[in-house]
PDB file of N, CA and C in Angstrom:
ATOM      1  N   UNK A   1     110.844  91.353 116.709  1.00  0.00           N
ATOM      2  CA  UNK A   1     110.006  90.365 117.369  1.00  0.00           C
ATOM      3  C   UNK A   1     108.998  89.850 116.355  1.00  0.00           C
ATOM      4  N   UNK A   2     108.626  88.388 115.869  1.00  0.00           N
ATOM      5  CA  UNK A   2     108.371  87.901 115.404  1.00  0.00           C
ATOM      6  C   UNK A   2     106.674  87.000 116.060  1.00  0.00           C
ATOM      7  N   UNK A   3     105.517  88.032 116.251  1.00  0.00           N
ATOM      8  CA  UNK A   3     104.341  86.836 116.876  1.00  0.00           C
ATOM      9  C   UNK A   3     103.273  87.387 115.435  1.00  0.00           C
ATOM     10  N   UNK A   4     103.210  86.201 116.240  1.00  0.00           N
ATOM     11  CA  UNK A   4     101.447  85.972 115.685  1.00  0.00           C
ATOM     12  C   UNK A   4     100.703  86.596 116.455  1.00  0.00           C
ATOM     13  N   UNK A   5      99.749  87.204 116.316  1.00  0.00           N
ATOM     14  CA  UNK A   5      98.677  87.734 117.255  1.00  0.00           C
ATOM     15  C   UNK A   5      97.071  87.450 116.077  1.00  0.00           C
ATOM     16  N   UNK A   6      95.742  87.590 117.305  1.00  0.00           N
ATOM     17  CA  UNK A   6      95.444  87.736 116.553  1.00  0.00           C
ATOM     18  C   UNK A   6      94.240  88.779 117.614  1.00  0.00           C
ATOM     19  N   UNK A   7      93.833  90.122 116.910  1.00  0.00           N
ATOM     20  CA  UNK A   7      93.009  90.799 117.638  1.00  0.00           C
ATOM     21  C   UNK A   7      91.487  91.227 117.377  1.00  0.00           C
ATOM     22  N   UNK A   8      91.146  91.110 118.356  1.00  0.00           N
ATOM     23  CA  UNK A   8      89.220  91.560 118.357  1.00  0.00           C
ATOM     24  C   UNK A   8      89.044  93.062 119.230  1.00  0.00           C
ATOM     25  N   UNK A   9      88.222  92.982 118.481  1.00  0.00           N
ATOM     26  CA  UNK A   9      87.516  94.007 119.071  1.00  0.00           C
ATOM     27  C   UNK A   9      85.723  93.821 119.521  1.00  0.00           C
ATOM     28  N   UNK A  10      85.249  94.338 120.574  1.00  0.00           N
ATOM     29  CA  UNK A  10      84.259  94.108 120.915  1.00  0.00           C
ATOM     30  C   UNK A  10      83.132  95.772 121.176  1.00  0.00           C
ATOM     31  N   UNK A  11      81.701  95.214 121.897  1.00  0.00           N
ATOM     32  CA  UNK A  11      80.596  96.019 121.856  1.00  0.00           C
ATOM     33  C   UNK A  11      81.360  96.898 123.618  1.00  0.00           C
ATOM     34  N   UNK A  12      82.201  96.017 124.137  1.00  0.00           N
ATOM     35  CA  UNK A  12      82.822  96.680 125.441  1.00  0.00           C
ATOM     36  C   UNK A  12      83.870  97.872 125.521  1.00  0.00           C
ATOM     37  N   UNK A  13      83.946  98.089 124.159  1.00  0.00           N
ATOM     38  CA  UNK A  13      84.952  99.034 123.838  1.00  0.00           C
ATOM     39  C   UNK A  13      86.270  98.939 123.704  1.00  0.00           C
ATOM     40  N   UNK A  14      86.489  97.726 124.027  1.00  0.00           N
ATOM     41  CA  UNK A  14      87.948  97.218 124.428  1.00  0.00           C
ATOM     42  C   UNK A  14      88.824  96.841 122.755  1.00  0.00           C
ATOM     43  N   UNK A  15      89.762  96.694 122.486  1.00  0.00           N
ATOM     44  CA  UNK A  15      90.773  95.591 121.566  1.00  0.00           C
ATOM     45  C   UNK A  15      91.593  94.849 122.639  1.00  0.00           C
ATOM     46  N   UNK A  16      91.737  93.803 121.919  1.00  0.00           N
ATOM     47  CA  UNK A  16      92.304  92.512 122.850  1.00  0.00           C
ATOM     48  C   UNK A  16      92.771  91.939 121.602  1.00  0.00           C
ATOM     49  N   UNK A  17      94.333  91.713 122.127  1.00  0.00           N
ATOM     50  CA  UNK A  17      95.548  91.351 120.881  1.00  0.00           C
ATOM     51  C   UNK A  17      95.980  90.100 122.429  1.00  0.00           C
ATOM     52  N   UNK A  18      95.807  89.125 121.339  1.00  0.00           N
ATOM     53  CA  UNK A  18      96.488  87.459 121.994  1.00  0.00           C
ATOM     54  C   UNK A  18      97.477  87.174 121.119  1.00  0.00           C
ATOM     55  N   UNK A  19      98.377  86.506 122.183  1.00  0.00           N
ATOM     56  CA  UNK A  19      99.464  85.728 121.246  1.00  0.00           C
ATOM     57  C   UNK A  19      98.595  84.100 120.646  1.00  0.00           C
ATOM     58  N   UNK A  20      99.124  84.256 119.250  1.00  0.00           N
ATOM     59  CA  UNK A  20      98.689  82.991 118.607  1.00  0.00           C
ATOM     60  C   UNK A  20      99.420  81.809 118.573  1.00  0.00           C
ATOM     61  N   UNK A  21      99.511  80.489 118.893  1.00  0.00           N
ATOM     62  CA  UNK A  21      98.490  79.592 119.451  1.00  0.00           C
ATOM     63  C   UNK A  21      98.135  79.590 120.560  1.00  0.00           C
ATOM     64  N   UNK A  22      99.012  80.267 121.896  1.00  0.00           N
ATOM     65  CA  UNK A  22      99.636  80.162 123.236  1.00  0.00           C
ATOM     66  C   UNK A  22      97.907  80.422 124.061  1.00  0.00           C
ATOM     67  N   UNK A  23      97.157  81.767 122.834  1.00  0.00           N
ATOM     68  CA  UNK A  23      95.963  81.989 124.104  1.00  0.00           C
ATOM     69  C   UNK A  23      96.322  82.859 125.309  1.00  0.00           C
ATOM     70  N   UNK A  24      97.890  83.513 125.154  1.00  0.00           N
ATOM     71  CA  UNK A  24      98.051  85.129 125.932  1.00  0.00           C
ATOM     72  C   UNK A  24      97.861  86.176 125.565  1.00  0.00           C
ATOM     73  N   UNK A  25      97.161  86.632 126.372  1.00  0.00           N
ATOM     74  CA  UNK A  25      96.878  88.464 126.311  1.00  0.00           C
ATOM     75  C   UNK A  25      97.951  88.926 126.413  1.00  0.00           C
ATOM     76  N   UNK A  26      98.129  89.957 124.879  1.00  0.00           N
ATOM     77  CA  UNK A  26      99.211  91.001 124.760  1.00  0.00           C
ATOM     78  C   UNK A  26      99.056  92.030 125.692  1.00  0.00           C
ATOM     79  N   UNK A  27      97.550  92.536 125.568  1.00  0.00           N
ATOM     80  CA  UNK A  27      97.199  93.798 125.540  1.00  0.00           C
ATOM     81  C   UNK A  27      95.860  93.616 125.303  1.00  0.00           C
ATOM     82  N   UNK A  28      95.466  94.720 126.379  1.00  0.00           N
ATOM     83  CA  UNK A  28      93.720  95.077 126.022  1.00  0.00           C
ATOM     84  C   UNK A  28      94.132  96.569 125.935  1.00  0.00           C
ATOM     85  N   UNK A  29      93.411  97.060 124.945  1.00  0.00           N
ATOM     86  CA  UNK A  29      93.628  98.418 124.144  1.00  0.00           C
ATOM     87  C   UNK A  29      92.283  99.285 125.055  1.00  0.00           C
ATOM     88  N   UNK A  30      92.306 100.096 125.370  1.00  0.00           N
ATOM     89  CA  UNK A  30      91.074 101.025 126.233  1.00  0.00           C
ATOM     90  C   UNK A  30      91.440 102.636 125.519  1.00  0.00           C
ATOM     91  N   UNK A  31      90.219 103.046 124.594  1.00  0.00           N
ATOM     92  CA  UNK A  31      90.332 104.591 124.368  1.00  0.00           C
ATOM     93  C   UNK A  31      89.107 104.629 123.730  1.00  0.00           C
ATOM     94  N   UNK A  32      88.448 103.880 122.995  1.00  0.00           N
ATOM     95  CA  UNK A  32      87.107 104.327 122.284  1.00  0.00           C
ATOM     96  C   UNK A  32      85.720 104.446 123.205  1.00  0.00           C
ATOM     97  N   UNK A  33      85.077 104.997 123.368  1.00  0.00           N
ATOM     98  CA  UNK A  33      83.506 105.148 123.650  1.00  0.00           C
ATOM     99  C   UNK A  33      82.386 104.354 123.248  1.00  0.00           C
ATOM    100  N   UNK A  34      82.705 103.358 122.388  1.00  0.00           N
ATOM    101  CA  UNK A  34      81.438 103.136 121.695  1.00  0.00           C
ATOM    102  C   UNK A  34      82.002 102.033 121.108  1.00  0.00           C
ATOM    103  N   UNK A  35      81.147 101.002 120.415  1.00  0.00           N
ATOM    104  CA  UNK A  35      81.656  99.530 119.910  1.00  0.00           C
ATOM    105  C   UNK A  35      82.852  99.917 118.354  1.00  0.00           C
ATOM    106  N   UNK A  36      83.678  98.817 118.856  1.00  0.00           N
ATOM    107  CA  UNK A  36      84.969  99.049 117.790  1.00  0.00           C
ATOM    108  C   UNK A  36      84.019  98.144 116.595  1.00  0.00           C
ATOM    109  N   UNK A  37      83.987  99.052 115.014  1.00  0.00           N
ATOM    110  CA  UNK A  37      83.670  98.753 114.053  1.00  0.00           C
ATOM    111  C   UNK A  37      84.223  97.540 113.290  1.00  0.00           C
ATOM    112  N   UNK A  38      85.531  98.201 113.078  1.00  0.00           N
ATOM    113  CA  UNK A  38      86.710  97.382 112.479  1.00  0.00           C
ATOM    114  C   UNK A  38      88.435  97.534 113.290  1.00  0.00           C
ATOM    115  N   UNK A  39      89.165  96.559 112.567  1.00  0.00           N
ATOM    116  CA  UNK A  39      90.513  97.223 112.505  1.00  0.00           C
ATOM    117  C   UNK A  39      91.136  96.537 111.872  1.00  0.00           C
ATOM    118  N   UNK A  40      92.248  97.409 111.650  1.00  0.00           N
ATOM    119  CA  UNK A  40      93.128  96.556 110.016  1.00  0.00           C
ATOM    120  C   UNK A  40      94.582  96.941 110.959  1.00  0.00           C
ATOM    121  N   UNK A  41      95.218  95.695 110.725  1.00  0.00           N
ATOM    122  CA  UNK A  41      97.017  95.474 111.210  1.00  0.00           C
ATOM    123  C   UNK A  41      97.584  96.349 110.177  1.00  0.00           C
ATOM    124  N   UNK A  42      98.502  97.037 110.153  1.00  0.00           N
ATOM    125  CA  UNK A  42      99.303  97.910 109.249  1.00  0.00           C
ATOM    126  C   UNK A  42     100.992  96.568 109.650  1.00  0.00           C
ATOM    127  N   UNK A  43     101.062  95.779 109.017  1.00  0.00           N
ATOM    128  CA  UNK A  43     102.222  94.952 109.366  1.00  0.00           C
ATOM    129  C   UNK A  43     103.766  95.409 109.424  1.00  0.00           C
ATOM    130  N   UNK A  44     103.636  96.831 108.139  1.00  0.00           N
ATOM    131  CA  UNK A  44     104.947  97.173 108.048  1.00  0.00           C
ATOM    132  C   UNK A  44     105.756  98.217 109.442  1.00  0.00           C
ATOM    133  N   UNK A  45     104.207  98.705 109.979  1.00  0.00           N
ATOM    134  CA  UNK A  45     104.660  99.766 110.787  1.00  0.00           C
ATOM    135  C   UNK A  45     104.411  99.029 112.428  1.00  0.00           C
ATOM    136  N   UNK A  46     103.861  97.935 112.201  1.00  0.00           N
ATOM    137  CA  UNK A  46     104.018  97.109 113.604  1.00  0.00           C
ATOM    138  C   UNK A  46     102.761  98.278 114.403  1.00  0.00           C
ATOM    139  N   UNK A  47     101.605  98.440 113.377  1.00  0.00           N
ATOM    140  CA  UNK A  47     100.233  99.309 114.274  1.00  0.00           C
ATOM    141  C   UNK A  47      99.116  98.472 113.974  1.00  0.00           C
ATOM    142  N   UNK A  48      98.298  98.566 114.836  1.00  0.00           N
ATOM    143  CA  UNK A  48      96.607  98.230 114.782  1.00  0.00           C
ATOM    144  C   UNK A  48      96.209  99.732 114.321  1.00  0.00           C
ATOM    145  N   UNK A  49      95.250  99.570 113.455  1.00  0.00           N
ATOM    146  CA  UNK A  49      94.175 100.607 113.158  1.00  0.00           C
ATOM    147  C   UNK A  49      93.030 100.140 113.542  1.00  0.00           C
ATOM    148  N   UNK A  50      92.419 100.874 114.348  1.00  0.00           N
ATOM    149  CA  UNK A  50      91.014 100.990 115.211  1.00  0.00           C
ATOM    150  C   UNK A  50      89.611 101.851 114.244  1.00  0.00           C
ATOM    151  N   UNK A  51      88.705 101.646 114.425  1.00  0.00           N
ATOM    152  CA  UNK A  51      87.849 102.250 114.128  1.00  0.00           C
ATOM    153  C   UNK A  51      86.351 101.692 114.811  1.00  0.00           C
ATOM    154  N   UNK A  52      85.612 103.556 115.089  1.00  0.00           N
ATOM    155  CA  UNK A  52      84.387 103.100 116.170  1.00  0.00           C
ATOM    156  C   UNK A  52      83.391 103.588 115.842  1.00  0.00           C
ATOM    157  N   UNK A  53      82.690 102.837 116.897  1.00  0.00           N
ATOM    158  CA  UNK A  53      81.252 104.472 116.153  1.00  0.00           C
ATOM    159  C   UNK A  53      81.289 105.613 117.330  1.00  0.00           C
ATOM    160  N   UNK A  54      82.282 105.728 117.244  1.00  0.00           N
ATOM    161  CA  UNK A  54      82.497 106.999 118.683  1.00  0.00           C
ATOM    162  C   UNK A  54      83.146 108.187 117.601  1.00  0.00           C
ATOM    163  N   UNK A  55      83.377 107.527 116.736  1.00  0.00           N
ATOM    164  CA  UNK A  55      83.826 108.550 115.035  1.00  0.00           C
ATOM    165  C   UNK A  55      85.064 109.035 115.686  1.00  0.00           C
ATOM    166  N   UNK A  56      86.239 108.270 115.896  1.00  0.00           N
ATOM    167  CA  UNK A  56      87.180 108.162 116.039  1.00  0.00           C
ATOM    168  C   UNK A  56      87.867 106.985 115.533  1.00  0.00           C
ATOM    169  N   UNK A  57      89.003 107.712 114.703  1.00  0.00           N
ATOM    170  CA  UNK A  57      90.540 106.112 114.274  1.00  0.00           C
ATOM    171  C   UNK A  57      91.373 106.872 115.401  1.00  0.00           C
ATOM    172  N   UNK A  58      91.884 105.500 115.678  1.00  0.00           N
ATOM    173  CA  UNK A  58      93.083 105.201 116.634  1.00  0.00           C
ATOM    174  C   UNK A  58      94.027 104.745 116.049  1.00  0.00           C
ATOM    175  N   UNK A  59      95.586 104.761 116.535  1.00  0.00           N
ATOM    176  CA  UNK A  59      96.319 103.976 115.883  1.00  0.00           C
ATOM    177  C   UNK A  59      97.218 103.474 116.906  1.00  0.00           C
ATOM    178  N   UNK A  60      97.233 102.365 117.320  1.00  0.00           N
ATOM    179  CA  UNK A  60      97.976 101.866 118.339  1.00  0.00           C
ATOM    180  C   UNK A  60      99.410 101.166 118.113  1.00  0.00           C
ATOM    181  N   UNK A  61     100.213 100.742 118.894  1.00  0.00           N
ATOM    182  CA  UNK A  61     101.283 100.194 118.362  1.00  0.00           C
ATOM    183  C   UNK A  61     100.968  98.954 119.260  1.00  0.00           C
ATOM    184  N   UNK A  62     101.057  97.536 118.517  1.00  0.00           N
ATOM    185  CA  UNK A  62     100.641  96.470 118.457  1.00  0.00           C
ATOM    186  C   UNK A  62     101.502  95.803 119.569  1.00  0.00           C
ATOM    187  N   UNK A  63     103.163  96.035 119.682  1.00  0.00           N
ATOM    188  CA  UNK A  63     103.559  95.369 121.073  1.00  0.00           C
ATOM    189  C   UNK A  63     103.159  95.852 122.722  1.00  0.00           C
ATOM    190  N   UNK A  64     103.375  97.352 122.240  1.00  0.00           N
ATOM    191  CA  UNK A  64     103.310  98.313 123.382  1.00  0.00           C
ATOM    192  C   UNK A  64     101.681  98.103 124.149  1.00  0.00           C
ATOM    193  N   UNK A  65     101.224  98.058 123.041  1.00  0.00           N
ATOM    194  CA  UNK A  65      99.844  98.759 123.712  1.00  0.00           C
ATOM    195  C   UNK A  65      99.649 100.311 123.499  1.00  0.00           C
ATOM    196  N   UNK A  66     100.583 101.001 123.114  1.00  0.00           N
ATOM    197  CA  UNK A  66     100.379 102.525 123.436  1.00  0.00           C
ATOM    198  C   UNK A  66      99.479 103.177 122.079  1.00  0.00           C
ATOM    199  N   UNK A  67      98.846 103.886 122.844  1.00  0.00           N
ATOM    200  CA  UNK A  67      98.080 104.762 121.583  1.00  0.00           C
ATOM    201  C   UNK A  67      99.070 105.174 121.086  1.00  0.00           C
ATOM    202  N   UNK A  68      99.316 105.702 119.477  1.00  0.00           N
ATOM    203  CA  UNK A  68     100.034 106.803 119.202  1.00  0.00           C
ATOM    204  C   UNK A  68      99.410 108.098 118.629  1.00  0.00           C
ATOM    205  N   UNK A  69      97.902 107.674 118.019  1.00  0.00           N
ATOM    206  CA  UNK A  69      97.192 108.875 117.202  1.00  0.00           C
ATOM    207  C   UNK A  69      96.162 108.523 117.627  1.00  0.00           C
ATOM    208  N   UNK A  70      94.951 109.314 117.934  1.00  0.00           N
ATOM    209  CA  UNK A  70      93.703 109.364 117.878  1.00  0.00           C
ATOM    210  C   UNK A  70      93.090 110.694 116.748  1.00  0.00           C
ATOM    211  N   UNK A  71      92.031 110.154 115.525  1.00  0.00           N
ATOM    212  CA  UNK A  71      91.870 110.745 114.825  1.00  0.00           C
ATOM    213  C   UNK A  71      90.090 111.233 114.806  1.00  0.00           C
ATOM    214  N   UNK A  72      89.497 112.281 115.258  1.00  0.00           N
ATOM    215  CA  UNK A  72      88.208 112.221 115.444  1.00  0.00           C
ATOM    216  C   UNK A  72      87.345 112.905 114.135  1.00  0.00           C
ATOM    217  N   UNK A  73      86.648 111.698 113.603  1.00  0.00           N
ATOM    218  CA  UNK A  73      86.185 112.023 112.487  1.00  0.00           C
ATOM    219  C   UNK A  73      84.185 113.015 112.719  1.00  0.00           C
ATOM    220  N   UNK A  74      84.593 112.801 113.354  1.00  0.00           N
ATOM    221  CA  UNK A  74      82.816 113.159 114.481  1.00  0.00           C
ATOM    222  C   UNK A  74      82.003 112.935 114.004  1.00  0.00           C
ATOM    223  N   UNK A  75      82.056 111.714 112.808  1.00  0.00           N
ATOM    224  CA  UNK A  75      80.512 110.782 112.850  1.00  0.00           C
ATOM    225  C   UNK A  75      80.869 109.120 113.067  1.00  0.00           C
ATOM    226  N   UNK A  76      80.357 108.110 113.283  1.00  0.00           N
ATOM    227  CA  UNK A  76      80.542 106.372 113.094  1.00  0.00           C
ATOM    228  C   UNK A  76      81.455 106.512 112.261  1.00  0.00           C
ATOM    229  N   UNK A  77      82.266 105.650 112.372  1.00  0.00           N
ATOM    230  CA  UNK A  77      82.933 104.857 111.158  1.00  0.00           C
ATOM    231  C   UNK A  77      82.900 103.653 111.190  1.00  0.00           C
ATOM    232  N   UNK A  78      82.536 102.865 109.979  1.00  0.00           N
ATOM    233  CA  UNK A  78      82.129 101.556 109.732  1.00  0.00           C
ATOM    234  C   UNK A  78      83.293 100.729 109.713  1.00  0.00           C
ATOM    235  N   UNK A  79      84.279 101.261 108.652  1.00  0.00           N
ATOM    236  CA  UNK A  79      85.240 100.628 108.454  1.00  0.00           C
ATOM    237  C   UNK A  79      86.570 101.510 108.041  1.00  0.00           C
ATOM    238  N   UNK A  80      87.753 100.694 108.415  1.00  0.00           N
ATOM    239  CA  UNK A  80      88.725 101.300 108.075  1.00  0.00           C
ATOM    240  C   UNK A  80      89.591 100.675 107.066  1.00  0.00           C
ATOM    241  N   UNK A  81      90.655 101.382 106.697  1.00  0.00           N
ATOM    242  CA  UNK A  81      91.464 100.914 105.642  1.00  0.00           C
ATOM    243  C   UNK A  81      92.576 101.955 105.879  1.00  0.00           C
ATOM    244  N   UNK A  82      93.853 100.806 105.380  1.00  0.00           N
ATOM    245  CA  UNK A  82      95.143 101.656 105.307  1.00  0.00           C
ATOM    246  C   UNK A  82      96.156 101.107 103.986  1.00  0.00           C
ATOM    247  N   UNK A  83      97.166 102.012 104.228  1.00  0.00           N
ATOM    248  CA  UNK A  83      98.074 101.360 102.931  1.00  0.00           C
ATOM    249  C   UNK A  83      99.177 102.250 103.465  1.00  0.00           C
ATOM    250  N   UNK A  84     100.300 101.329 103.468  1.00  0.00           N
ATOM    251  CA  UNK A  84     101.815 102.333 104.015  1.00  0.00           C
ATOM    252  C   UNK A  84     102.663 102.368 101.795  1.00  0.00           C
ATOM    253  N   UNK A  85     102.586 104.108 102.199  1.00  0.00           N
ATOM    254  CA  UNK A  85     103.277 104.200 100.823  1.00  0.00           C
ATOM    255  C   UNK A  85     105.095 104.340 101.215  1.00  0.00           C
ATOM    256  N   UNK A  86     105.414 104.115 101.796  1.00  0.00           N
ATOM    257  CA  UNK A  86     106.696 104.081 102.589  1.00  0.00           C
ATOM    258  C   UNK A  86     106.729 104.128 103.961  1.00  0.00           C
ATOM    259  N   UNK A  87     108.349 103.772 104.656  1.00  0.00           N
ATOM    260  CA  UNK A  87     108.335 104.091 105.806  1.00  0.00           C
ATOM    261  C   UNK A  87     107.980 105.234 106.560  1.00  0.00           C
ATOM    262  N   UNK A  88     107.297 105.016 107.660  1.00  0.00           N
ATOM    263  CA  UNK A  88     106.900 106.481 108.075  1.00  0.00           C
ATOM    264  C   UNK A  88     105.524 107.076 107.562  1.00  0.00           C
ATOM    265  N   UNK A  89     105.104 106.640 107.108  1.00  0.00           N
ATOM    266  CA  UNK A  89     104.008 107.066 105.927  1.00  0.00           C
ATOM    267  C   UNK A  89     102.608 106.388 105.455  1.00  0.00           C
ATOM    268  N   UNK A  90     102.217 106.667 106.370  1.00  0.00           N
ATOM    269  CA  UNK A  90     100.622 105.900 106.585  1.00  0.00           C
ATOM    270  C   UNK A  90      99.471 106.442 106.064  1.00  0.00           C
ATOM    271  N   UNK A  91      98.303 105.802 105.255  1.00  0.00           N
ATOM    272  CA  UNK A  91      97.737 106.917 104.535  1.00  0.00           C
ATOM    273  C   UNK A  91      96.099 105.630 105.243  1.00  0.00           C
ATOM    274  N   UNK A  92      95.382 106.694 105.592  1.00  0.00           N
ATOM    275  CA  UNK A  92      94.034 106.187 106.105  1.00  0.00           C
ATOM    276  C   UNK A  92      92.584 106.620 105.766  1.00  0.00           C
TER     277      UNK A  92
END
């Protein structure tokens, strides 16, 4: 499957992934506590990476909606970053 999306995150806790130009909601993402910092698309693995100040990464899968990892770092995190060194293989 081939979209465009493009996603925010807000002070409501939420991620909200729209299809791009259309203006449909994929998905509103619900698991963090506290305002989403950042998040970075991982394109190869078809995931959103989340990050909050609830000092938790998330890693969602971008069609589904479904969480797949929640990672609790137990302080804020400002920002995130990823890099896939192969399939399967996500480094954060």
């Amino acid at each position: 499957l081939n979209l465009l999306t493009i996603n925010l995150g807000s002070d409501d806790c939420r991620i909200k992934t729209w299809i791009f130009p259309r203006g449909v909601l994929l998905n509103s993402l619900v698991g963090h506590t506290d305002c989403i910092s950042d998040l970075h698309f991982e394109e190869i693995n078809n995931v959103l990476i989340s990050c909050s100040f609830d000092g938790f990464i998330r890693i969602w899968d971008i069609l589904s909606g479904i969480l797949l990892h929640s990672i609790n770092c137990r302080s804020p995190i400002p920002k995130c970053y990823s890099k896939s060194a192969s399939e399967g293989v996500l480094f954060i």
